[in-house]
N, C-alpha and C. Protein backbone atom coordinates (compact mmCIF):
# COMPACT_ATOMS: atom_id res chain seq x y z
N UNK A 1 41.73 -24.52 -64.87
CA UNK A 1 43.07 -25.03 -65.18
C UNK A 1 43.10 -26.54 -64.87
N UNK A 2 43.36 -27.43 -65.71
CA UNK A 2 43.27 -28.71 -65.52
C UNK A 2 44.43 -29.21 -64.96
N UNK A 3 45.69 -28.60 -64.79
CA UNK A 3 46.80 -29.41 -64.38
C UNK A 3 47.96 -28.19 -64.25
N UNK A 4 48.49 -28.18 -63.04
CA UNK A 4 49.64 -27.30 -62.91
C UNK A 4 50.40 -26.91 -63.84
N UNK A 5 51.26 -27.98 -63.84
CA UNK A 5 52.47 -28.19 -65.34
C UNK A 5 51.52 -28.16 -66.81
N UNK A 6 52.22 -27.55 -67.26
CA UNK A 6 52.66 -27.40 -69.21
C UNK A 6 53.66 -27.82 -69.65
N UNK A 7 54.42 -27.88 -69.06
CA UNK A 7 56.21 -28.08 -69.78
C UNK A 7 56.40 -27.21 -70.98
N UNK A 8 55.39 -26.32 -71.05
CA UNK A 8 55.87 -25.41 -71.87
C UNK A 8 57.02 -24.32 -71.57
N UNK A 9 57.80 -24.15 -70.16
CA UNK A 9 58.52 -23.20 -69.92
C UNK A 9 59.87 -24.46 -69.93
N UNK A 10 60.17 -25.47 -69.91
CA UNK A 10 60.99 -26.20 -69.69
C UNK A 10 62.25 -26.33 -70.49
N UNK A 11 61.99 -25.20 -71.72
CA UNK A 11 63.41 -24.91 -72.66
C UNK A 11 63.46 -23.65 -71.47
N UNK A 12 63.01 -23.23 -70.73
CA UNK A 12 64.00 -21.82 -69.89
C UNK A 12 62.90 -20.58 -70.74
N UNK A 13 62.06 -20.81 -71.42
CA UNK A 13 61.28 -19.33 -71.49
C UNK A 13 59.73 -19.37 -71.47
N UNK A 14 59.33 -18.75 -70.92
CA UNK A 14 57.65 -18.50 -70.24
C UNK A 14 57.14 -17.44 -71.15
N UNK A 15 55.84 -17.04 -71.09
CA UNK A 15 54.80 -16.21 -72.07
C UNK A 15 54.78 -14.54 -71.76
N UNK A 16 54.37 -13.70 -72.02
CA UNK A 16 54.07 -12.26 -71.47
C UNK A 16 52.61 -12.74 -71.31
N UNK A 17 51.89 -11.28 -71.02
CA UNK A 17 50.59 -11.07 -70.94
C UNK A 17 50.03 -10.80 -72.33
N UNK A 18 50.95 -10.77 -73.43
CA UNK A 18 50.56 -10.68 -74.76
C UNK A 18 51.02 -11.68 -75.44
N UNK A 19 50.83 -12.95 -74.56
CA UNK A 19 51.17 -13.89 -75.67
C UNK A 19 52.95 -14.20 -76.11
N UNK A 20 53.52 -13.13 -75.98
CA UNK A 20 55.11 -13.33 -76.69
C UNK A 20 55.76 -14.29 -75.76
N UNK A 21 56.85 -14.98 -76.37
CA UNK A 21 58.10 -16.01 -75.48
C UNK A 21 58.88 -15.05 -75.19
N UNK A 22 59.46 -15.28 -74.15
CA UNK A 22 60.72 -14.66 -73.63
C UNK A 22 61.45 -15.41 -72.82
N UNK A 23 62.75 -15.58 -72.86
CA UNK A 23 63.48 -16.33 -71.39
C UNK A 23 63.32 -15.55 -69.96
N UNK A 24 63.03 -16.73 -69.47
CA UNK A 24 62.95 -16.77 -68.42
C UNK A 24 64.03 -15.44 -67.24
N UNK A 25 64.88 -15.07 -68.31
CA UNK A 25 65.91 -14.78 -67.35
C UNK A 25 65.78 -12.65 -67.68
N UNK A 26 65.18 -12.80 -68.57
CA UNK A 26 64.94 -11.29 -69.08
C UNK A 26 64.51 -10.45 -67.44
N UNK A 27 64.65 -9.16 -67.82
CA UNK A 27 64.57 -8.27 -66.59
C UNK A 27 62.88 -8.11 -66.17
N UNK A 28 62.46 -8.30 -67.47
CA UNK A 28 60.98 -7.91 -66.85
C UNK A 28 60.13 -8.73 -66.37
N UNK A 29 60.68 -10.11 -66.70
CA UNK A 29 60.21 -11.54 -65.97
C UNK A 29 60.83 -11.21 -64.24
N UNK A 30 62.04 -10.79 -64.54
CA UNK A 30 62.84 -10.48 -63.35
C UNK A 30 61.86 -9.49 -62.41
N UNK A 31 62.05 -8.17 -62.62
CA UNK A 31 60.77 -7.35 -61.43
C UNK A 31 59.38 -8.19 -61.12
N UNK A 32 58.83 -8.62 -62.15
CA UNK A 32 57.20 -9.39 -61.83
C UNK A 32 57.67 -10.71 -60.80
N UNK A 33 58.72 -11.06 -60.92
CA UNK A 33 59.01 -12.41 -59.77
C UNK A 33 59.42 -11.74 -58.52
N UNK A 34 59.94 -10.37 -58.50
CA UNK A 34 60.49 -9.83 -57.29
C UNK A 34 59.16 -9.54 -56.35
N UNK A 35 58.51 -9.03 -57.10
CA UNK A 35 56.60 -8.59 -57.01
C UNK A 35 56.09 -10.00 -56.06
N UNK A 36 56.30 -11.16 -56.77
CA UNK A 36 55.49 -12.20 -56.68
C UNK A 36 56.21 -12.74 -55.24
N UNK A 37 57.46 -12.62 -54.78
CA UNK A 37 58.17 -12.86 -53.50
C UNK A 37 57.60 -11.90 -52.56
N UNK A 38 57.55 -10.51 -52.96
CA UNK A 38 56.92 -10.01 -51.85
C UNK A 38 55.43 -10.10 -51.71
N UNK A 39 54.89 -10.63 -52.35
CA UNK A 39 53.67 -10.82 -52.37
C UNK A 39 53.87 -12.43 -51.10
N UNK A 40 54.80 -13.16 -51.35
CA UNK A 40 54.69 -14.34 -50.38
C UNK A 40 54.85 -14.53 -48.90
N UNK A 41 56.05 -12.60 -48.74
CA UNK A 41 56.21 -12.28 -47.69
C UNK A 41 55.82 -11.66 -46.72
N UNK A 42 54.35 -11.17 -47.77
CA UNK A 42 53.14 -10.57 -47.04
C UNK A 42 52.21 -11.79 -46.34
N UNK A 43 52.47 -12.58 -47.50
CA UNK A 43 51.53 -13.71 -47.07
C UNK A 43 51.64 -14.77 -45.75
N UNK A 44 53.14 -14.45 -45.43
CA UNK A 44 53.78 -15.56 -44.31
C UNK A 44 53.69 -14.30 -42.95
N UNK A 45 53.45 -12.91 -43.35
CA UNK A 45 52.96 -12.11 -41.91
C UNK A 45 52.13 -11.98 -41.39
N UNK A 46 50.70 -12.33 -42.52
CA UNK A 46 49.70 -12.26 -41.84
C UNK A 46 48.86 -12.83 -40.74
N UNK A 47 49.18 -14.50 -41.06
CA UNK A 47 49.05 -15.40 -39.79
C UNK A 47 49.21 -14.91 -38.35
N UNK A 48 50.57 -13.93 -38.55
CA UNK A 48 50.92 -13.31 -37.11
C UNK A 48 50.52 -12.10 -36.81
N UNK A 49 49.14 -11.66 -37.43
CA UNK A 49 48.54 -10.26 -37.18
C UNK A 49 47.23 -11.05 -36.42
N UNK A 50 46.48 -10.74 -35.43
CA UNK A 50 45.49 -11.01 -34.59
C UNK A 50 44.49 -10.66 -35.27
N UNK A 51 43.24 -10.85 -36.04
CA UNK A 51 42.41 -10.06 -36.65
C UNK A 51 41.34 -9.38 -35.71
N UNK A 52 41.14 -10.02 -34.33
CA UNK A 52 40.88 -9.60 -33.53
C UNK A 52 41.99 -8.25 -32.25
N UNK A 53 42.63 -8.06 -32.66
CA UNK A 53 43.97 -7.57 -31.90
C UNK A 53 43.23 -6.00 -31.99
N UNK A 54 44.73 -5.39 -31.36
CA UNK A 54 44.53 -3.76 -31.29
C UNK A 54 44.54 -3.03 -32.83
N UNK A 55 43.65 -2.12 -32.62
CA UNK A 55 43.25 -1.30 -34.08
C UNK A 55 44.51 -1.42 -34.42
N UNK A 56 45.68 -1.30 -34.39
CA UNK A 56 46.91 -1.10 -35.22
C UNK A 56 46.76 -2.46 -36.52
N UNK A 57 47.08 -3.20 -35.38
CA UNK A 57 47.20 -4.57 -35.83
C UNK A 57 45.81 -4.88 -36.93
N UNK A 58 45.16 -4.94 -36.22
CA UNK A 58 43.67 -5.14 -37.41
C UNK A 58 43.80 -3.97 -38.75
N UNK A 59 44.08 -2.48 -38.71
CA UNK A 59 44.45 -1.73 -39.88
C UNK A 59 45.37 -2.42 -40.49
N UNK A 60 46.58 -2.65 -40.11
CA UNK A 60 47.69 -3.36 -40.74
C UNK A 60 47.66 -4.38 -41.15
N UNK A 61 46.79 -5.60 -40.90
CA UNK A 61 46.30 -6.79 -41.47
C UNK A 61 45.31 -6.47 -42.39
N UNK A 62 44.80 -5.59 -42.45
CA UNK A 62 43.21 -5.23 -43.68
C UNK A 62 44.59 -4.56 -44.79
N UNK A 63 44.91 -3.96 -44.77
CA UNK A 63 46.22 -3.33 -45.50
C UNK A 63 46.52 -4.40 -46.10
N UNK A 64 47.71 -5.28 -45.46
CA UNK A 64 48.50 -6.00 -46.07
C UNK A 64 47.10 -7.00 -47.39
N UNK A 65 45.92 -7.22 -46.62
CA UNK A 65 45.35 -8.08 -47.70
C UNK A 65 44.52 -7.19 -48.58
N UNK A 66 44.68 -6.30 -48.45
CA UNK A 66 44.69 -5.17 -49.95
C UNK A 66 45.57 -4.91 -50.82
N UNK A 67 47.15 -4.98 -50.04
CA UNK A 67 48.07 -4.86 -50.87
C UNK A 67 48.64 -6.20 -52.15
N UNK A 68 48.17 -7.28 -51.35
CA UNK A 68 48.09 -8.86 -51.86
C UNK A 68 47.48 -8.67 -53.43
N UNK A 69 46.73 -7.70 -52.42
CA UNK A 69 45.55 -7.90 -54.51
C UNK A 69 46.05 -7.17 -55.52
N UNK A 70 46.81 -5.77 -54.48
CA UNK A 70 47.29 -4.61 -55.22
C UNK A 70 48.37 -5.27 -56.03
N UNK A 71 49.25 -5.96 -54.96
CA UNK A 71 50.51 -6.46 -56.16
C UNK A 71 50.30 -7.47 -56.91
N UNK A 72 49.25 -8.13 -57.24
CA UNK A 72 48.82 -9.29 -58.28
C UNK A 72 48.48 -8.07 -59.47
N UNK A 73 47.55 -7.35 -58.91
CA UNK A 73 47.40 -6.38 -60.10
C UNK A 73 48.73 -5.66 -61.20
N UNK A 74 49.65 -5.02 -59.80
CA UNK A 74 51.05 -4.91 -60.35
C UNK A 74 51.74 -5.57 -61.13
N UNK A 75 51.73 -7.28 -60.62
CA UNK A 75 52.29 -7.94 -61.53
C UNK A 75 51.69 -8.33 -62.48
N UNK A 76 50.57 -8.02 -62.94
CA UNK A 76 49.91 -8.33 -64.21
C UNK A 76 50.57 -7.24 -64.92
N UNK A 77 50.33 -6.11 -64.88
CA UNK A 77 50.74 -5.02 -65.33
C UNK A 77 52.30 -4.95 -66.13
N UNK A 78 52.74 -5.46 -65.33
CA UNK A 78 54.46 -5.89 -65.45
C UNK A 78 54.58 -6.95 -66.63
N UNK A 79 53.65 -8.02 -66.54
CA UNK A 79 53.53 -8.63 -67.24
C UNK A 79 53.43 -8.60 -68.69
N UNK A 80 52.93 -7.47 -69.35
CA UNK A 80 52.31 -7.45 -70.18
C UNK A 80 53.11 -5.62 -70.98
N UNK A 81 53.70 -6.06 -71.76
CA UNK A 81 54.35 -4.70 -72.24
C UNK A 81 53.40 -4.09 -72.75
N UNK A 82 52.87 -4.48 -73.71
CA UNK A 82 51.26 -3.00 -73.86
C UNK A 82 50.73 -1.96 -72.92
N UNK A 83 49.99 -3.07 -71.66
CA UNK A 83 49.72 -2.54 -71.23
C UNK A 83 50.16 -1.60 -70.44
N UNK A 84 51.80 -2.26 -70.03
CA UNK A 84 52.96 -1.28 -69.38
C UNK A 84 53.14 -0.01 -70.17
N UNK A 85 52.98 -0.14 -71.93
CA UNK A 85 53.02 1.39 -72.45
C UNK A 85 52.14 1.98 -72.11
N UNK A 86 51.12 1.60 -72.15
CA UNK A 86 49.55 2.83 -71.97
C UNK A 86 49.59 3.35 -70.93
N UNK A 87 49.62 2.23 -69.19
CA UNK A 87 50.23 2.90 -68.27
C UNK A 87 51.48 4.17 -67.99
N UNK A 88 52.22 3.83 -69.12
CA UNK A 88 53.54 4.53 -68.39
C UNK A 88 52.93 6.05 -69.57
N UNK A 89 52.01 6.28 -70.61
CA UNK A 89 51.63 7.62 -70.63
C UNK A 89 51.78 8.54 -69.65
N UNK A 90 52.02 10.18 -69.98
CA UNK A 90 51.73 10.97 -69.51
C UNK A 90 50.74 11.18 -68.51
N UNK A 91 49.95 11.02 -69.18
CA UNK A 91 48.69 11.51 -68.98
C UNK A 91 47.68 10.24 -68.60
N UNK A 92 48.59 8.97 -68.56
CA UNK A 92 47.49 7.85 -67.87
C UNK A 92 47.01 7.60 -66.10
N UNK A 93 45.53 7.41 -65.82
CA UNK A 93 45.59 7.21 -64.49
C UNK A 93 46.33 6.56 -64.07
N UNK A 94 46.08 6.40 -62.48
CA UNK A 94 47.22 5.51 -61.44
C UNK A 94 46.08 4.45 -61.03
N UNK A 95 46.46 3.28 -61.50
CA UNK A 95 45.72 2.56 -61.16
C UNK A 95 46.13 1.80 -59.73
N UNK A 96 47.36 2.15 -58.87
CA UNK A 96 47.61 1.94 -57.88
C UNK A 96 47.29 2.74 -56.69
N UNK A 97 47.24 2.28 -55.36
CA UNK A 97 46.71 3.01 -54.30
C UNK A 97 47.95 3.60 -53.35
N UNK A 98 48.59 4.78 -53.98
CA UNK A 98 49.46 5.08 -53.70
C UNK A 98 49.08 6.15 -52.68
N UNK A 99 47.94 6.75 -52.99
CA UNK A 99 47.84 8.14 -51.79
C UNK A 99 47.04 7.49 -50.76
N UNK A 100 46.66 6.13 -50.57
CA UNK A 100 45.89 5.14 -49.75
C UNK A 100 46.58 4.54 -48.80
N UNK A 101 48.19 4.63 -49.20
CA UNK A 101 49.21 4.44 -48.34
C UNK A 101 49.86 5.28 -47.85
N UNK A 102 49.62 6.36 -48.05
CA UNK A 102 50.68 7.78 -47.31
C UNK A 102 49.49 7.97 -46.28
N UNK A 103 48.05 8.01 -46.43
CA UNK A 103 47.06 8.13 -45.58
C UNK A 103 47.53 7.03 -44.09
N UNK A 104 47.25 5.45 -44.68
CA UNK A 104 48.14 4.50 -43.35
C UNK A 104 49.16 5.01 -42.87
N UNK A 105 50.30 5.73 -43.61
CA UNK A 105 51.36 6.04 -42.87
C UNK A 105 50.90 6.88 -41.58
N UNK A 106 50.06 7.94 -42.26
CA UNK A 106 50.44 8.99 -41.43
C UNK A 106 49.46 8.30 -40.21
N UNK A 107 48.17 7.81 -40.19
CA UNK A 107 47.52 7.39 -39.61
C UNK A 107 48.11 6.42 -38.43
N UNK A 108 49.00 5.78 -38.75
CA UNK A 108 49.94 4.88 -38.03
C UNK A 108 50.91 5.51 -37.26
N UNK A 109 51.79 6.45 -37.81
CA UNK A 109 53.13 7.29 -37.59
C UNK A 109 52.15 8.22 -36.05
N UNK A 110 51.26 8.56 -36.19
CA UNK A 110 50.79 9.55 -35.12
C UNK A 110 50.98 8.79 -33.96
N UNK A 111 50.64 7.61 -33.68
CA UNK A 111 50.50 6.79 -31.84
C UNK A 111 52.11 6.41 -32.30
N UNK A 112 52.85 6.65 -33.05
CA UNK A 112 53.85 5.87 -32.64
C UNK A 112 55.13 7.20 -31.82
N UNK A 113 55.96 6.51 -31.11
CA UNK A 113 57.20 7.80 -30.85
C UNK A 113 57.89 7.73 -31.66
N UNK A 114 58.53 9.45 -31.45
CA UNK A 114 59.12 9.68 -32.35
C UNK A 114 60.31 8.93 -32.88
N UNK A 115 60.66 8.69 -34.15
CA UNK A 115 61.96 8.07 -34.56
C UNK A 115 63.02 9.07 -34.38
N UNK A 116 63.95 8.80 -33.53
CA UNK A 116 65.02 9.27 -32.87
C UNK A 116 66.66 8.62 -33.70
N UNK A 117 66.75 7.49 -33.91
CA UNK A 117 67.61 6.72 -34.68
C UNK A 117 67.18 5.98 -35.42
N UNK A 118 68.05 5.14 -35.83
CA UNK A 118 67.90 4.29 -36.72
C UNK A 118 67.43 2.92 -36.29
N UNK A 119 66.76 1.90 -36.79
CA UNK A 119 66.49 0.72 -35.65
C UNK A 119 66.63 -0.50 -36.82
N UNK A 120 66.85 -1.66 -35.62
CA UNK A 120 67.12 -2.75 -36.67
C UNK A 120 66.17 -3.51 -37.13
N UNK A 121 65.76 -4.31 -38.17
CA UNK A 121 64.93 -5.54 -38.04
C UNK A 121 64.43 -6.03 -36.51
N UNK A 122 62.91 -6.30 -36.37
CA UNK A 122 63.33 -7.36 -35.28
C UNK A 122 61.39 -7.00 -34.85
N UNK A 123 61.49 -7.88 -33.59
CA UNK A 123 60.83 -7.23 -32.30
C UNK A 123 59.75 -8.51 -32.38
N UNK A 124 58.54 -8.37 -32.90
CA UNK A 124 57.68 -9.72 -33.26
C UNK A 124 58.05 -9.96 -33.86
N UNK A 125 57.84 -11.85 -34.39
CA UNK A 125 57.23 -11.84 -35.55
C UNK A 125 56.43 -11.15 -37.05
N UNK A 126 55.40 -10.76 -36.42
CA UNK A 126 54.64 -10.15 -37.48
C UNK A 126 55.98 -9.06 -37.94
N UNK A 127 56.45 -8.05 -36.95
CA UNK A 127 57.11 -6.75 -37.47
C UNK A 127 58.69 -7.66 -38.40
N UNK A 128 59.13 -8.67 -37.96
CA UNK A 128 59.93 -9.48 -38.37
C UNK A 128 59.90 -9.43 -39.81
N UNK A 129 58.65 -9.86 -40.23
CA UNK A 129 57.88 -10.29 -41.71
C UNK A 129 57.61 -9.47 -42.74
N UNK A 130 57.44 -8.09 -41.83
CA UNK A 130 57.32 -6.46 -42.15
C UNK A 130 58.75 -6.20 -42.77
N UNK A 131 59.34 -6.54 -41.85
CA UNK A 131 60.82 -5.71 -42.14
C UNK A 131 61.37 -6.30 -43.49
N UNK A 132 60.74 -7.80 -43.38
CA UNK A 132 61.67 -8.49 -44.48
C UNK A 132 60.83 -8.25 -45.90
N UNK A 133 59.73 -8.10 -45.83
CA UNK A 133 59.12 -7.61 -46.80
C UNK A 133 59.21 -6.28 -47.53
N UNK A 134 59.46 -5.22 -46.72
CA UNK A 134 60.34 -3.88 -46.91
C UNK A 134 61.56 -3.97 -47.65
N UNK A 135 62.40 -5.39 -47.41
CA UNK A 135 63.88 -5.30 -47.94
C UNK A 135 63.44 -6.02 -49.45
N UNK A 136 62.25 -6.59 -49.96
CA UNK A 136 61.99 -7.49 -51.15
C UNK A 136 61.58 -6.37 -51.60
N UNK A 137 60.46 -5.41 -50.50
CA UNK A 137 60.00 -4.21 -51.61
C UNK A 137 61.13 -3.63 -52.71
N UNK A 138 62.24 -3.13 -51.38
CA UNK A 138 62.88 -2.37 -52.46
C UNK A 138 63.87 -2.57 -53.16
N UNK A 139 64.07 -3.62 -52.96
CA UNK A 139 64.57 -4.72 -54.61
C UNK A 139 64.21 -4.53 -55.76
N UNK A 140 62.38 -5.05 -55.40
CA UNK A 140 61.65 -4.66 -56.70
C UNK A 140 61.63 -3.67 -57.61
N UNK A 141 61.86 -2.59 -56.05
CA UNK A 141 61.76 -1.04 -57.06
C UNK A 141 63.10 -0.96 -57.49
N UNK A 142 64.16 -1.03 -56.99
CA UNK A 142 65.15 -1.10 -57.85
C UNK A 142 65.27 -1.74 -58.90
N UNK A 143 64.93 -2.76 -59.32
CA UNK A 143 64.71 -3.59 -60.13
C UNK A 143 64.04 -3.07 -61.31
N UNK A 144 62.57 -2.57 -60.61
CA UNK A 144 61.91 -1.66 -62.12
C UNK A 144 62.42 -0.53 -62.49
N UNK A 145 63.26 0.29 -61.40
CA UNK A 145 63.93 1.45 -61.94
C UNK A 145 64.88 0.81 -62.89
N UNK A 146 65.66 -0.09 -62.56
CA UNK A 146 66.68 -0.05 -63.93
C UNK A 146 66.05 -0.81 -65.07
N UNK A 147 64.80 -1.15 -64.96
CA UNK A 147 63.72 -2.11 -66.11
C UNK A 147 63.32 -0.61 -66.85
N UNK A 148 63.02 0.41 -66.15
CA UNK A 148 62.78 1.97 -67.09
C UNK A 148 63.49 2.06 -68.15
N UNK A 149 64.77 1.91 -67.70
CA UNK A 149 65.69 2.14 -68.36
C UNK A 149 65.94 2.00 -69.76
N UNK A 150 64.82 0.63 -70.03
CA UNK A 150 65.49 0.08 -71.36
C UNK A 150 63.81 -0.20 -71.72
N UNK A 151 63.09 -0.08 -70.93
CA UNK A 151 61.69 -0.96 -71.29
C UNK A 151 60.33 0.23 -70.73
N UNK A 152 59.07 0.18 -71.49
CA UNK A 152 58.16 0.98 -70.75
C UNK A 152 57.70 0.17 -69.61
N UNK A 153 57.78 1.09 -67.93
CA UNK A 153 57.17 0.85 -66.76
C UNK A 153 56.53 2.28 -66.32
N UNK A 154 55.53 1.40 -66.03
CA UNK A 154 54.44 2.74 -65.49
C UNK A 154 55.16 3.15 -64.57
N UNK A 155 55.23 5.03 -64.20
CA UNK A 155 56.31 5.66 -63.23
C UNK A 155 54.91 5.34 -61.92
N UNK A 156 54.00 5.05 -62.06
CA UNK A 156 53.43 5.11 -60.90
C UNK A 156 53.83 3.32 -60.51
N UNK A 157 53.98 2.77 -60.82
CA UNK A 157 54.32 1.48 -60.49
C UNK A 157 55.30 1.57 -59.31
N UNK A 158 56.27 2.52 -59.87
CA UNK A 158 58.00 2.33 -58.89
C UNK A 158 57.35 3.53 -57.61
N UNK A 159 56.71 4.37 -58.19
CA UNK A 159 55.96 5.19 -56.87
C UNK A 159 55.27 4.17 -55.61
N UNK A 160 54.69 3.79 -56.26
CA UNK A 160 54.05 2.39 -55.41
C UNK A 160 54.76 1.66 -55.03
N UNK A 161 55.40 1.28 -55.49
CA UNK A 161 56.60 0.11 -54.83
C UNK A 161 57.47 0.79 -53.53
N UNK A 162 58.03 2.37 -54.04
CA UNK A 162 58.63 3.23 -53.12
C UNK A 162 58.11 3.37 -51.75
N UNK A 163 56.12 3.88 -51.50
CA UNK A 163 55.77 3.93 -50.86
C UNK A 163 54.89 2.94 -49.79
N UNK A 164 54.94 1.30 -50.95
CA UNK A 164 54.35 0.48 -50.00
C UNK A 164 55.66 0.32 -48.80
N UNK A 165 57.18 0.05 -49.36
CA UNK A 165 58.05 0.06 -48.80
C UNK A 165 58.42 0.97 -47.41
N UNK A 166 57.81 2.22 -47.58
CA UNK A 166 57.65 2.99 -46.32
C UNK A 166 56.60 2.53 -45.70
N UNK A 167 55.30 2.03 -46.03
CA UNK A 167 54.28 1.52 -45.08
C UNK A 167 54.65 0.33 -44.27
N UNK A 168 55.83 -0.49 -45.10
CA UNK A 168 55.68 -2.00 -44.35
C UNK A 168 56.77 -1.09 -43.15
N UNK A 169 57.73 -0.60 -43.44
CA UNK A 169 58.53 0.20 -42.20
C UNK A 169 58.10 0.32 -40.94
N UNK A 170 56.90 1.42 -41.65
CA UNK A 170 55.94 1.48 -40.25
C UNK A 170 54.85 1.02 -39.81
N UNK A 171 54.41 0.09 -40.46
CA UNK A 171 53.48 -1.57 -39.97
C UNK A 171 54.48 -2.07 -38.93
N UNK A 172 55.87 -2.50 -39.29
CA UNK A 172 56.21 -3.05 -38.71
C UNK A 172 56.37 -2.45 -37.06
N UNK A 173 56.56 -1.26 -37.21
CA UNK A 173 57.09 -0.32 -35.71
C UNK A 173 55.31 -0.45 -35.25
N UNK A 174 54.42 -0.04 -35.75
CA UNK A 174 53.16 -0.37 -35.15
C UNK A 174 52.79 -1.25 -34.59
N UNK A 175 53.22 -2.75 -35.04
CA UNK A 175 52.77 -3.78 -34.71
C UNK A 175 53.55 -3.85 -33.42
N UNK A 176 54.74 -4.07 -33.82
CA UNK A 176 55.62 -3.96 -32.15
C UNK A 176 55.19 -3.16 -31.30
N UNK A 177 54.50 -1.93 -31.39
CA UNK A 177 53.89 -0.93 -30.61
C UNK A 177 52.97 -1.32 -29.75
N UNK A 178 52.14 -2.22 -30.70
CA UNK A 178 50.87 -2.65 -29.89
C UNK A 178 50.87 -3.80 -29.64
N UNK A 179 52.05 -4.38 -29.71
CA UNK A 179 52.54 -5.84 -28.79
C UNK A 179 53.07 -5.28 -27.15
N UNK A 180 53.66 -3.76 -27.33
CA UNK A 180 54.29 -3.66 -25.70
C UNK A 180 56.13 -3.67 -26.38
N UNK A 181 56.31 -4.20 -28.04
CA UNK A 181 57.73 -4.03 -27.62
C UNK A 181 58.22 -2.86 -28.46
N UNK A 182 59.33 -2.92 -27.90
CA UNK A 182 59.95 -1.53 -28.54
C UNK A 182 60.79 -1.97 -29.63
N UNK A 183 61.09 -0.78 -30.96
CA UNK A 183 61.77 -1.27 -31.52
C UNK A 183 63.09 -1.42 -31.10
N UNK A 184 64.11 -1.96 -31.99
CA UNK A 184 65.35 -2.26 -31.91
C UNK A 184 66.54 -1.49 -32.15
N UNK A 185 67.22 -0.48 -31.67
CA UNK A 185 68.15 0.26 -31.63
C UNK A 185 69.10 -0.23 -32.11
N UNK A 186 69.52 0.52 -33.67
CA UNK A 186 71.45 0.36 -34.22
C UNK A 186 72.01 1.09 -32.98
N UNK A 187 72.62 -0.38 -32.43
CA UNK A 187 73.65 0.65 -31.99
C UNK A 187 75.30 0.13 -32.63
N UNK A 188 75.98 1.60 -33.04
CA UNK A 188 77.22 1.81 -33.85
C UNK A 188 78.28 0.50 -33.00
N UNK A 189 78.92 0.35 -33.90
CA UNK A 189 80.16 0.05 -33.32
C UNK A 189 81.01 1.10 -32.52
N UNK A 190 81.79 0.61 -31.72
CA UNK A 190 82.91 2.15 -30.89
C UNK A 190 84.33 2.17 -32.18
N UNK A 191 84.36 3.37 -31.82
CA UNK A 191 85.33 3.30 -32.99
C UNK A 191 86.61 2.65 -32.53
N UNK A 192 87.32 2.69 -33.61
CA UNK A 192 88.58 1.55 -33.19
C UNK A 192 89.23 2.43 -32.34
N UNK A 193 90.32 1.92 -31.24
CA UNK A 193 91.15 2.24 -30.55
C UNK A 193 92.56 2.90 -31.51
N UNK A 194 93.20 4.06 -31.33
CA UNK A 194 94.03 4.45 -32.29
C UNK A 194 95.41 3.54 -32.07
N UNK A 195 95.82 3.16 -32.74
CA UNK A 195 97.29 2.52 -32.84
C UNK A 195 98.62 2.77 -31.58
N UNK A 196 98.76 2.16 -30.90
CA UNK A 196 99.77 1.98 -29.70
C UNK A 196 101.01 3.04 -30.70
N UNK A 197 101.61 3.74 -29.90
CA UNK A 197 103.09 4.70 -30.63
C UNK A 197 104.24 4.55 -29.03
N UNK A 198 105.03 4.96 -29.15
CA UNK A 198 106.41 5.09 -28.76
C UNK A 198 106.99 4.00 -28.43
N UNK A 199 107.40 3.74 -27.22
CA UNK A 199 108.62 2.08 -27.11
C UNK A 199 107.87 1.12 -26.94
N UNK A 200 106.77 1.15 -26.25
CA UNK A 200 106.10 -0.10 -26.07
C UNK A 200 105.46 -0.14 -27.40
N UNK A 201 104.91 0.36 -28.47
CA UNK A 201 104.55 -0.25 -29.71
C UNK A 201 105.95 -1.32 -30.70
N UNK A 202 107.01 -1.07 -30.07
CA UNK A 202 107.94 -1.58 -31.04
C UNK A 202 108.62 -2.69 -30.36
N UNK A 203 107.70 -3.03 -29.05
CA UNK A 203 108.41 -4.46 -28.97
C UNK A 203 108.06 -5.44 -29.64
């Protein structure tokens, strides 16, 4: 590539993977950019994984830079409506590593305690980066679910998207695990106090 810029997108519409124009603003440009954010938000967690650290941490950093490649692949895929039909066949393989991530889960989920409530964002860094990457995941997949709607997307695509979204969940509770911190407890609001009644409400 000799030079960043083209100014070819500078009327507002960019190329597919087949060559066609489209604006910029179309839905399926839309999911492949949602793709390409979480792909950045993987990229700003990894710094804060130790590659030397506790097996958690080192699984979860080899992960995330598998998944880097996985979702470039994704967004090619996205890219390119052809190939999005052939994918979204019946009967076409999964070219994503979807049962490669229920394996991490469970692999991860075992040293951790049990989830008892609900917990917030938080704890490191790294799990910080996790969490926020979880909330871009499932954008995306929302995003390609309503892109189904009107356009061919491979159903294993939004599977993948579904379940990287549960892995970064529990990357993130891992990593905090094997930092020493705990996660972060919702805790509810108290419910409101009921409304003052008899003479003293009506002064």
């Amino acid at each position: 590539m000799a030079r960043i810029y083209t100014r070819t997108g500078d009327g507002g519409e960019t190329s597919l993977g087949d060559g066609s124009r489209v604006p910029k603003s179309v839905d399926r440009i839309d999911v492949y950019g949602e793709v390409d954010e979480l792909n950045s938000v993987l990229g700003c967690c990894l710094p804060h994984l130790d590659p030397d650290g506790p097996p958690a941490v080192q699984a979860v950093r080899a992960a995330l830079q598998d998944t880097q490649s996985s979702l470039f692949d994704l967004g090619a895929v996205l890219a390119h409506p052809g190939r999005s039909r052939e994918l979204a066949a019946a009967d076409a393989p999964n070219p994503f590593p979807i049962r490669h991530l229920e394996i991490l889960i469970d692999s991860l989920t075992r040293d951790l305690p049990p989830l008892r409530n609900f917990i917030l964002p938080g704890g490191t860094p790294a799990a910080g980066f996790l969490h926020l990457g979880r909330t871009v995941c499932r954008r995306a997949e929302r995003k390609a679910v309503a892109l189904v709607a009107a356009e061919a997307v491979p159903g294993h695509a939004v599977t993948y998207l579904n379940r990287l979204s549960d892995f970064l969940f529990t990357a993130a509770r891992a990593v905090n695990a094997a930092a020493g911190v705990a996660d972060v407890p919702w805790r509810p609001a108290p419910a409101p106090e009921p409304p003052a009644s008899g003479p003293e409400a009506r002064r």
